[in-house]
C-alpha atoms as a PDB file:
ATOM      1  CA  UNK A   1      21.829  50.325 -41.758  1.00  0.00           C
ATOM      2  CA  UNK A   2      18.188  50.348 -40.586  1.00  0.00           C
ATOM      3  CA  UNK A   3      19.112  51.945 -36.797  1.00  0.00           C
ATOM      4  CA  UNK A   4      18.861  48.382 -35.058  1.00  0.00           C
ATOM      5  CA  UNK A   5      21.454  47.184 -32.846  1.00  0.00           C
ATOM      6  CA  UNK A   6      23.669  44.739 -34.948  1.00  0.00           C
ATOM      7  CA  UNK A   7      22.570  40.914 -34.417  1.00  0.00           C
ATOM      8  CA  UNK A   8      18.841  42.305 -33.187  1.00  0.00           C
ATOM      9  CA  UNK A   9      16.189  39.831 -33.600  1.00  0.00           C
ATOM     10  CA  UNK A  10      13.814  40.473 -36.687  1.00  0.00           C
ATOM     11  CA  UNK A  11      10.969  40.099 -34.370  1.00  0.00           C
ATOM     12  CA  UNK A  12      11.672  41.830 -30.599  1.00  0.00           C
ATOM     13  CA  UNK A  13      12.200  39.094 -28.824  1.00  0.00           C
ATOM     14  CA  UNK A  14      15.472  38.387 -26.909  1.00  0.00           C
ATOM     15  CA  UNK A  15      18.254  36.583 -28.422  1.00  0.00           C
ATOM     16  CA  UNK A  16      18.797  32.683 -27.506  1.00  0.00           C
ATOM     17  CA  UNK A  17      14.962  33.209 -26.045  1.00  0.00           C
ATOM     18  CA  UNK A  18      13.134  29.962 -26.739  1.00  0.00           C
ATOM     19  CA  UNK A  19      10.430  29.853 -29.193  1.00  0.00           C
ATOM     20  CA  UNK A  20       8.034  27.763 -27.890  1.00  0.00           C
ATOM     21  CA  UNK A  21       9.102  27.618 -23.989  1.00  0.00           C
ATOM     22  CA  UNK A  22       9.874  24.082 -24.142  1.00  0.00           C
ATOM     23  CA  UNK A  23      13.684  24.818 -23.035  1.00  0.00           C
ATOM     24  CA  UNK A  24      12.793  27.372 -20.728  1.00  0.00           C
ATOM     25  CA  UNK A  25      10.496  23.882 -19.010  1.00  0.00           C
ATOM     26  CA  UNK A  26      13.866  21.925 -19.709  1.00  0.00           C
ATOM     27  CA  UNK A  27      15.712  22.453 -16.182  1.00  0.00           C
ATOM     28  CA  UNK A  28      12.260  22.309 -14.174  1.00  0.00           C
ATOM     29  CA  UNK A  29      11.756  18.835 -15.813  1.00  0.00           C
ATOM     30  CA  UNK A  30      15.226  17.786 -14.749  1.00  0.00           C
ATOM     31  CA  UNK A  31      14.820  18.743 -10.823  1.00  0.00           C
ATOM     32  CA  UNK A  32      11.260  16.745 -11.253  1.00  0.00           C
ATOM     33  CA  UNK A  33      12.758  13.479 -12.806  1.00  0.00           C
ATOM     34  CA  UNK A  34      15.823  14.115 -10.266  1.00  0.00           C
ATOM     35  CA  UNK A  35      13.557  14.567  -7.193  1.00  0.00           C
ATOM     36  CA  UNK A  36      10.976  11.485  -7.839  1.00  0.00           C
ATOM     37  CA  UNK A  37      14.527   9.312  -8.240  1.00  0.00           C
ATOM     38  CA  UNK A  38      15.417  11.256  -5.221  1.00  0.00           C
ATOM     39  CA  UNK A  39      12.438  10.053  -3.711  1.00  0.00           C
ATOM     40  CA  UNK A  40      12.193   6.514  -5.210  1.00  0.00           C
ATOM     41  CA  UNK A  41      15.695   5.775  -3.449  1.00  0.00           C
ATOM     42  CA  UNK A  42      14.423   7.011   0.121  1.00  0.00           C
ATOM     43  CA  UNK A  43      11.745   4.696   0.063  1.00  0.00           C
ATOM     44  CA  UNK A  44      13.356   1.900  -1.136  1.00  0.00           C
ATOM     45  CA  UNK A  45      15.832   1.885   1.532  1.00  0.00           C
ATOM     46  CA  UNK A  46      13.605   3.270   4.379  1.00  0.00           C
ATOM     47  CA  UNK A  47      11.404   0.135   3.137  1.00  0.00           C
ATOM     48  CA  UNK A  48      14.415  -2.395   3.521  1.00  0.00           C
ATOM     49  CA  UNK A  49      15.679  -0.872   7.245  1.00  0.00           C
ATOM     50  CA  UNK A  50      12.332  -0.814   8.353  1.00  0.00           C
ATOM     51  CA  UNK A  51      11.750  -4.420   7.232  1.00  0.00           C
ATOM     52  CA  UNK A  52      15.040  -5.265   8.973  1.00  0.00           C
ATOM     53  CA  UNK A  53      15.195  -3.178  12.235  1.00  0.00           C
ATOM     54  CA  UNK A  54      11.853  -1.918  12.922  1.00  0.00           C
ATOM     55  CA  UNK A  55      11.109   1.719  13.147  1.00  0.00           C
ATOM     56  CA  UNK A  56      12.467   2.496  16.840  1.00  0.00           C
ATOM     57  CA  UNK A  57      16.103   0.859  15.623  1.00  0.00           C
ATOM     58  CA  UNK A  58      16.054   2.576  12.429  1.00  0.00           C
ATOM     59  CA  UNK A  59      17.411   6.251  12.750  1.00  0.00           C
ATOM     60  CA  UNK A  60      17.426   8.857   9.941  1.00  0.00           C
ATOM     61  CA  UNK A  61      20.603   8.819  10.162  1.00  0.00           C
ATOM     62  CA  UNK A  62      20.887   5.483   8.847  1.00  0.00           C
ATOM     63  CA  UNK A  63      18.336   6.186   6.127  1.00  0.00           C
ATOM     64  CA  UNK A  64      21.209   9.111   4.602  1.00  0.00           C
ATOM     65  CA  UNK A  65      24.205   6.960   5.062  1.00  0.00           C
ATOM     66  CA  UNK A  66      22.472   3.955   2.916  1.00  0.00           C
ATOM     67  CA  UNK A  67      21.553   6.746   0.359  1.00  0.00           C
ATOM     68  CA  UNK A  68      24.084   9.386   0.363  1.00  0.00           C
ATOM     69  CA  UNK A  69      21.198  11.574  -0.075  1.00  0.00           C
ATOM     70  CA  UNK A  70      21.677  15.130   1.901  1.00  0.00           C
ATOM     71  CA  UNK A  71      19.407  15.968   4.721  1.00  0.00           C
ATOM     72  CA  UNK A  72      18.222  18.592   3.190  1.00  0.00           C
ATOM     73  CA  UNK A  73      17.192  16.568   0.298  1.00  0.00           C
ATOM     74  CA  UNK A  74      15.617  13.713   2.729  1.00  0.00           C
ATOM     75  CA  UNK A  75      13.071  16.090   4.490  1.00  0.00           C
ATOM     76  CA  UNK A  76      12.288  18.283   1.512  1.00  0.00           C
ATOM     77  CA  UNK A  77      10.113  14.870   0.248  1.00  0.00           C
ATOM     78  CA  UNK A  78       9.231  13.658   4.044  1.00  0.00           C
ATOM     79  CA  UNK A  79       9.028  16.013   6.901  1.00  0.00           C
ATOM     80  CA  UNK A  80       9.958  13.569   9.488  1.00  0.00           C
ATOM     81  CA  UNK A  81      11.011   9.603  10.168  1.00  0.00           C
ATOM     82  CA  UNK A  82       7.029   9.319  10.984  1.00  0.00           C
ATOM     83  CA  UNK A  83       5.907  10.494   7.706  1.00  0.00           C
ATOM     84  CA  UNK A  84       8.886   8.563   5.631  1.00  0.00           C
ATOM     85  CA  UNK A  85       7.437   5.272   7.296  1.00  0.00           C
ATOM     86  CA  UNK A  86       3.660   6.103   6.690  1.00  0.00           C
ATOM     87  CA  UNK A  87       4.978   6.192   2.891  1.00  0.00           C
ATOM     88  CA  UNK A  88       6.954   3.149   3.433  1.00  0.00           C
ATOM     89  CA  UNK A  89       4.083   1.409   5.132  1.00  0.00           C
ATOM     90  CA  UNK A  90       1.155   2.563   2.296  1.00  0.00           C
ATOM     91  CA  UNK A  91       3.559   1.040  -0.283  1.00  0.00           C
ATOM     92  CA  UNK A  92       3.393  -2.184   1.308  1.00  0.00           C
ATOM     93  CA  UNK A  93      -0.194  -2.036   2.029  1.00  0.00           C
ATOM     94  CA  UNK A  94      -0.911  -1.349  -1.575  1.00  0.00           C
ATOM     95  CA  UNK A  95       1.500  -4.508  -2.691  1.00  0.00           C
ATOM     96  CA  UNK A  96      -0.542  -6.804  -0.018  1.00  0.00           C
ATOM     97  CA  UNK A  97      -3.732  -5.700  -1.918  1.00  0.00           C
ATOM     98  CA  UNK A  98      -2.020  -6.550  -5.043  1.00  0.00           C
ATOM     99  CA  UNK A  99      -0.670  -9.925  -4.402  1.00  0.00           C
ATOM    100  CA  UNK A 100      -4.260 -10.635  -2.289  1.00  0.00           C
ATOM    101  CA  UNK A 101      -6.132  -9.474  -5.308  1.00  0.00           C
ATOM    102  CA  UNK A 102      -3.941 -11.387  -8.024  1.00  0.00           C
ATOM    103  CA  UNK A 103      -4.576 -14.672  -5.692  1.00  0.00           C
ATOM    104  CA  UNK A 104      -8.109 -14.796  -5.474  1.00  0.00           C
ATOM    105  CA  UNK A 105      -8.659 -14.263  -9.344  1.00  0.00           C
ATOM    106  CA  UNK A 106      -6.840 -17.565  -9.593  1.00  0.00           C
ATOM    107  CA  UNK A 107     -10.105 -19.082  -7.786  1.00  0.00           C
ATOM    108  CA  UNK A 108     -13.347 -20.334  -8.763  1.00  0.00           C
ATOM    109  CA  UNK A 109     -16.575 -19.216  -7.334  1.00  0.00           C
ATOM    110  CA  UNK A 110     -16.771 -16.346  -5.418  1.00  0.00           C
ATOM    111  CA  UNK A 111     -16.369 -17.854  -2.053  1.00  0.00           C
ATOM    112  CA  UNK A 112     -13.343 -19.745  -2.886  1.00  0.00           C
ATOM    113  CA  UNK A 113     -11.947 -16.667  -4.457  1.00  0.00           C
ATOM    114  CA  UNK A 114     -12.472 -14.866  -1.266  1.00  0.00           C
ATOM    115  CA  UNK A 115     -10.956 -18.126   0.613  1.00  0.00           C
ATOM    116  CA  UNK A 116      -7.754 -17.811  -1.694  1.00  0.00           C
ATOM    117  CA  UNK A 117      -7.066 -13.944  -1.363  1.00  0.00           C
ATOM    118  CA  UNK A 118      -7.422 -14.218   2.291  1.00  0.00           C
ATOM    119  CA  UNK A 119      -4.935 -17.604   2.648  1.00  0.00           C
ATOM    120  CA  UNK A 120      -2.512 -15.284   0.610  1.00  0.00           C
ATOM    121  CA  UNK A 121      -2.454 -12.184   3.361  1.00  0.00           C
ATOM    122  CA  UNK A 122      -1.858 -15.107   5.924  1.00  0.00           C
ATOM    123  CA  UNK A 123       0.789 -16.486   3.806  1.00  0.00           C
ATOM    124  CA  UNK A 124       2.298 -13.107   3.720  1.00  0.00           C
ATOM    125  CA  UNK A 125       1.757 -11.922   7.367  1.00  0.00           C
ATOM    126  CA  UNK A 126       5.067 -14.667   8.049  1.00  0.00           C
ATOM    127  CA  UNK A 127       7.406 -12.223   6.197  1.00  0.00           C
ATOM    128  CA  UNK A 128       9.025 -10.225   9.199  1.00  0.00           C
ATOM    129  CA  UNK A 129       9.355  -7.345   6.749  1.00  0.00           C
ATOM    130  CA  UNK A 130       5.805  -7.615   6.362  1.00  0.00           C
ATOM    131  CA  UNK A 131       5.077  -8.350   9.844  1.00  0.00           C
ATOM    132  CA  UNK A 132       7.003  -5.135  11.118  1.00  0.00           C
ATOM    133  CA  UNK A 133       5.953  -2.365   8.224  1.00  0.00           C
ATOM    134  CA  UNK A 134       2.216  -3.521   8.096  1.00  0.00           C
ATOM    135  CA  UNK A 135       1.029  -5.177  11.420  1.00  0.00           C
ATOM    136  CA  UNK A 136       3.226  -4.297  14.132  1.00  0.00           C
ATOM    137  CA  UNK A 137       4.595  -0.589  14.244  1.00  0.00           C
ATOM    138  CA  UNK A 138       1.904   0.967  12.533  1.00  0.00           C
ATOM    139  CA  UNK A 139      -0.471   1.755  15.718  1.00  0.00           C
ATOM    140  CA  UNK A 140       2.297   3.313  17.897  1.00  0.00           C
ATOM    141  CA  UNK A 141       3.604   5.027  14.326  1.00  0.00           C
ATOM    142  CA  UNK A 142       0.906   6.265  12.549  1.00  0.00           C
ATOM    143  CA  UNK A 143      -1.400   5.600  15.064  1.00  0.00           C
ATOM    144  CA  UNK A 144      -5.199   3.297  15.025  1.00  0.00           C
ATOM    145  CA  UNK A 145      -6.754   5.487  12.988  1.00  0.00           C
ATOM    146  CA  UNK A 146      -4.536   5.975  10.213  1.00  0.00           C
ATOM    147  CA  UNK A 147      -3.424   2.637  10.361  1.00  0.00           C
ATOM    148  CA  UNK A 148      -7.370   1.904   9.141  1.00  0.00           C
ATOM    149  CA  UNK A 149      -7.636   4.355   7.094  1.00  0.00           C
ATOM    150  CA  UNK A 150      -4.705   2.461   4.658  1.00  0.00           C
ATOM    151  CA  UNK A 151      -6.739  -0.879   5.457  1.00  0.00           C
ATOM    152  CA  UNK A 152      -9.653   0.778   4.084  1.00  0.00           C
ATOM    153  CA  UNK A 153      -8.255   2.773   1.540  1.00  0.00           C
ATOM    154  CA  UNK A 154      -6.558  -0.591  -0.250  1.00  0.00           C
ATOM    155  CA  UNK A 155      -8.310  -2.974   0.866  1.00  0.00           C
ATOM    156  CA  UNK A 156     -11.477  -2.855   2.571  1.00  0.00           C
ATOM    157  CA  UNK A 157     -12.961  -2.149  -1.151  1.00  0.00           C
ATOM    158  CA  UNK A 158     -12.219  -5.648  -2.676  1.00  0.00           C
ATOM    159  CA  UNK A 159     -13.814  -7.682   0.787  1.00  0.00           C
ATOM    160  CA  UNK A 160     -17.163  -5.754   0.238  1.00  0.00           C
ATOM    161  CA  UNK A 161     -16.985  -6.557  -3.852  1.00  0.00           C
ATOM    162  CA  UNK A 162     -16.257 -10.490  -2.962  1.00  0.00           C
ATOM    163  CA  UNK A 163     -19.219  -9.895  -0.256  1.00  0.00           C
ATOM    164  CA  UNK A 164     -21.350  -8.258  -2.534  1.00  0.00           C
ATOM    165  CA  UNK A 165     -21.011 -11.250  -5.228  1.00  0.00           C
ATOM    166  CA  UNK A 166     -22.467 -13.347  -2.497  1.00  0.00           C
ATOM    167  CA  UNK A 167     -25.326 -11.222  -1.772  1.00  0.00           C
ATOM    168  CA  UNK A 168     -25.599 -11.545  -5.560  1.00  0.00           C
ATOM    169  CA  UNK A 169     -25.972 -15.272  -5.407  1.00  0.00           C
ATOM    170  CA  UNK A 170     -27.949 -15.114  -2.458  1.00  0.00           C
ATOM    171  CA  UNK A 171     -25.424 -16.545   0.165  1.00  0.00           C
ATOM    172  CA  UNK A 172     -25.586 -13.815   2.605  1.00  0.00           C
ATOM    173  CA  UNK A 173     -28.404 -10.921   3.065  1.00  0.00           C
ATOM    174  CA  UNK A 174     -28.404  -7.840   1.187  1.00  0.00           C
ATOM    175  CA  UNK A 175     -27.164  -4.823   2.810  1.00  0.00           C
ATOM    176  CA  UNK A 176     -25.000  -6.652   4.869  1.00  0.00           C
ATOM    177  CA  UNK A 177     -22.131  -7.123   2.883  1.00  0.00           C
ATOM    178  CA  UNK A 178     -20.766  -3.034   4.085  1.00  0.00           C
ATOM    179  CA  UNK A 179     -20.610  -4.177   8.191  1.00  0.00           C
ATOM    180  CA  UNK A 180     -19.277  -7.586   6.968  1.00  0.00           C
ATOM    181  CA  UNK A 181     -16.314  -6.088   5.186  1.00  0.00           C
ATOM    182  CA  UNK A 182     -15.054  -4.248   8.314  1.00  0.00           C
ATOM    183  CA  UNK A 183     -15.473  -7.560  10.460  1.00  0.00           C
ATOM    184  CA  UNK A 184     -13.998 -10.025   7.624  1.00  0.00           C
ATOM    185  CA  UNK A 185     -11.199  -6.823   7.739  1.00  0.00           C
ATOM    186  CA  UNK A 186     -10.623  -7.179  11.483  1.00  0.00           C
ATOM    187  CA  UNK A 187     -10.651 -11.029  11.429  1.00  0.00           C
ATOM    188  CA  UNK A 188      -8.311 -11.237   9.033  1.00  0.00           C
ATOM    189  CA  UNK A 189      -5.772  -8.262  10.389  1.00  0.00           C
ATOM    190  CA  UNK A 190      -6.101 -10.400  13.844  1.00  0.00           C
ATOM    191  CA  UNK A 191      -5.407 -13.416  12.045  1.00  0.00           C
ATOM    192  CA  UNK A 192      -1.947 -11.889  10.531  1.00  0.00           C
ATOM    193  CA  UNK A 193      -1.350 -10.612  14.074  1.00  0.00           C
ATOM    194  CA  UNK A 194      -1.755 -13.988  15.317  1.00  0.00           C
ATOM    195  CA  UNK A 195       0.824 -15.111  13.454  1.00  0.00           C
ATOM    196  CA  UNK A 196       3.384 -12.572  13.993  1.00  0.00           C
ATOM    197  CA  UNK A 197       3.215 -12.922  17.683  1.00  0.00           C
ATOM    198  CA  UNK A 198       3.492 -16.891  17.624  1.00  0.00           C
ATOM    199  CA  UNK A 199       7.037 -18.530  18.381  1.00  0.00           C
ATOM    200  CA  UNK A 200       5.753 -21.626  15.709  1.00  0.00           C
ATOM    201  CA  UNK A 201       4.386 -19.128  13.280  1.00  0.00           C
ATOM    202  CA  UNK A 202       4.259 -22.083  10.888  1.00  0.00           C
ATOM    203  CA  UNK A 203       2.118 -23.946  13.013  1.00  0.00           C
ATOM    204  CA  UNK A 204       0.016 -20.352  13.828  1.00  0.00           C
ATOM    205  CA  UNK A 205      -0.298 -20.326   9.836  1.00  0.00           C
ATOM    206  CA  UNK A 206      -2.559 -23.456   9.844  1.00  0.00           C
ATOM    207  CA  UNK A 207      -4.692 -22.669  12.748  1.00  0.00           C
ATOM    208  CA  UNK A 208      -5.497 -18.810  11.401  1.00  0.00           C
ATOM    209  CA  UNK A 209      -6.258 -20.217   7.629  1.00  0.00           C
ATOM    210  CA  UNK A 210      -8.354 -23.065   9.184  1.00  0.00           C
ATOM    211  CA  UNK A 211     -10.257 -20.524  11.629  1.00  0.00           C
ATOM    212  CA  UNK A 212     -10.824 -18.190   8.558  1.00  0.00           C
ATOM    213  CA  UNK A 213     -12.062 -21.015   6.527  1.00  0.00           C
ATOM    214  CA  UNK A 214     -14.294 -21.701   9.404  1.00  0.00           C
ATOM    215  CA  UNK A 215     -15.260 -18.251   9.413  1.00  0.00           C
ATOM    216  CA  UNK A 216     -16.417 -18.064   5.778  1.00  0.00           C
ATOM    217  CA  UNK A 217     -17.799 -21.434   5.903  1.00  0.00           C
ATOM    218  CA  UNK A 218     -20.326 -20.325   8.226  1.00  0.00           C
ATOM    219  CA  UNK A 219     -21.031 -16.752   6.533  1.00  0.00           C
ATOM    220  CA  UNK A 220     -21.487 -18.230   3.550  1.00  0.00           C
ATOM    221  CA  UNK A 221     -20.693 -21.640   3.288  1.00  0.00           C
ATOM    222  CA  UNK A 222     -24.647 -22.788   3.056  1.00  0.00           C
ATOM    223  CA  UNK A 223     -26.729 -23.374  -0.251  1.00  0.00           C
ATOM    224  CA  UNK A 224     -27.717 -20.299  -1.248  1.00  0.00           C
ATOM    225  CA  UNK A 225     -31.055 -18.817  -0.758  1.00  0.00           C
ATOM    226  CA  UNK A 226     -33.437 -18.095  -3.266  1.00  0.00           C
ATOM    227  CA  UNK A 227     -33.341 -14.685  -4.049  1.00  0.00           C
ATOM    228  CA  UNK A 228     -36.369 -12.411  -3.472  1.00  0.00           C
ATOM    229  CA  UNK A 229     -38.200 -10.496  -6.243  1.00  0.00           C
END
């Protein structure tokens, strides 16, 4: 009656159009939840054939038949088998730190906490899933640098707050604690290697805890010193 088009909105705006753009968001929100699940899936089985194989023995391939995920779908998240393990491998890294982390909280002063994060890595370093993501392809993989770079990212941070606690008590020299978190790093990353090279890797678990124990014995082992000031 008024000249509008019959079923015209009051108000200009297009019929069905959402009022507040939350459904327009809806189908964008799906792909997102879909693609992280997407995601979540190629890293949990990339994690579990790298564990098994190795990364040489473990083919793309293999990755999309244990997932029925599409190509397509596989290197829209991870551009090639390289980048898929570096993912693979920082996930691990991070649930080392974790597990290292939750152990020495369950010790007493800081030196014994320190002792009882490191024995866990060790303890850990015998998994051959472990052995394979974390120790032994990542220099050829990702290569020495990168490989550090996770070490330092997820871990180097927690041996230089256990370090600094000692400086704090007077056990080891201020200023020192930065250098010795990159050697107590090393020691401990050649310690794990140690293991995963030895044919008794039980009997290479002893002598790398006991050498590590030595180690921190004589960082910080002795009475500590009075502190200046």
């Amino acid at each position: 009656m008024d000249g509008r088009r019959a079923n015209a909105p009051m108000d200009g705006r297009r019929a069905n159009a959402p009022m507040d753009g939350r459904r327009a968001n809806a189908p964008s929100d799906g792909r997102r939840v879909r693609g992280e699940a997407t995601r979540e899936q190629l890293l949990e089985t990339a994690r579990e054939l790298f564990g098994d194989r190795g990364y040489e023995e473990t083919s793309v391939e293999a990755v999309l038949q244990h997932t029925g995920v599409a190509r397509g779908a596989l290197y829209h998240h991870f551009h090639s088998k390289a980048e898929l393990f570096d993912a693979v491998a920082e996930q691990v890294i991070v649930k080392i730190t974790d597990q290292t982390a939750a152990a020495a909280r369950g010790g007493g002063e800081p030196l014994e906490r320190l002792r009882a994060g490191s024995h866990a890595w060790l303890q850990m370093a015998l998994d051959p899933a472990v052995q394979r993501i974390a120790l032994l392809d990542p220099p050829a993989v990702l290569g020495w640098t990168r490989w550090r770079e996770l070490d330092e990212q997820y871990t180097l941070g927690g041996l230089r707050a256990s370090l600094r606690r000692l400086c704090d008590e007077g056990r080891i020299p201020n200023g020192e604690e930065g250098l010795l978190a990159h050697m107590l790093l090393a020691a401990l990353n050649e310690a794990a290697l140690f293991i995963a090279y030895a044919e008794d890797q039980g009997a290479a678990l002893d002598t790398a805890r006991a050498a590590i124990d030595t180690l921190l014995g004589r960082l910080a082992g002795q009475s500590p010193r009075p502190l200046s000031g």
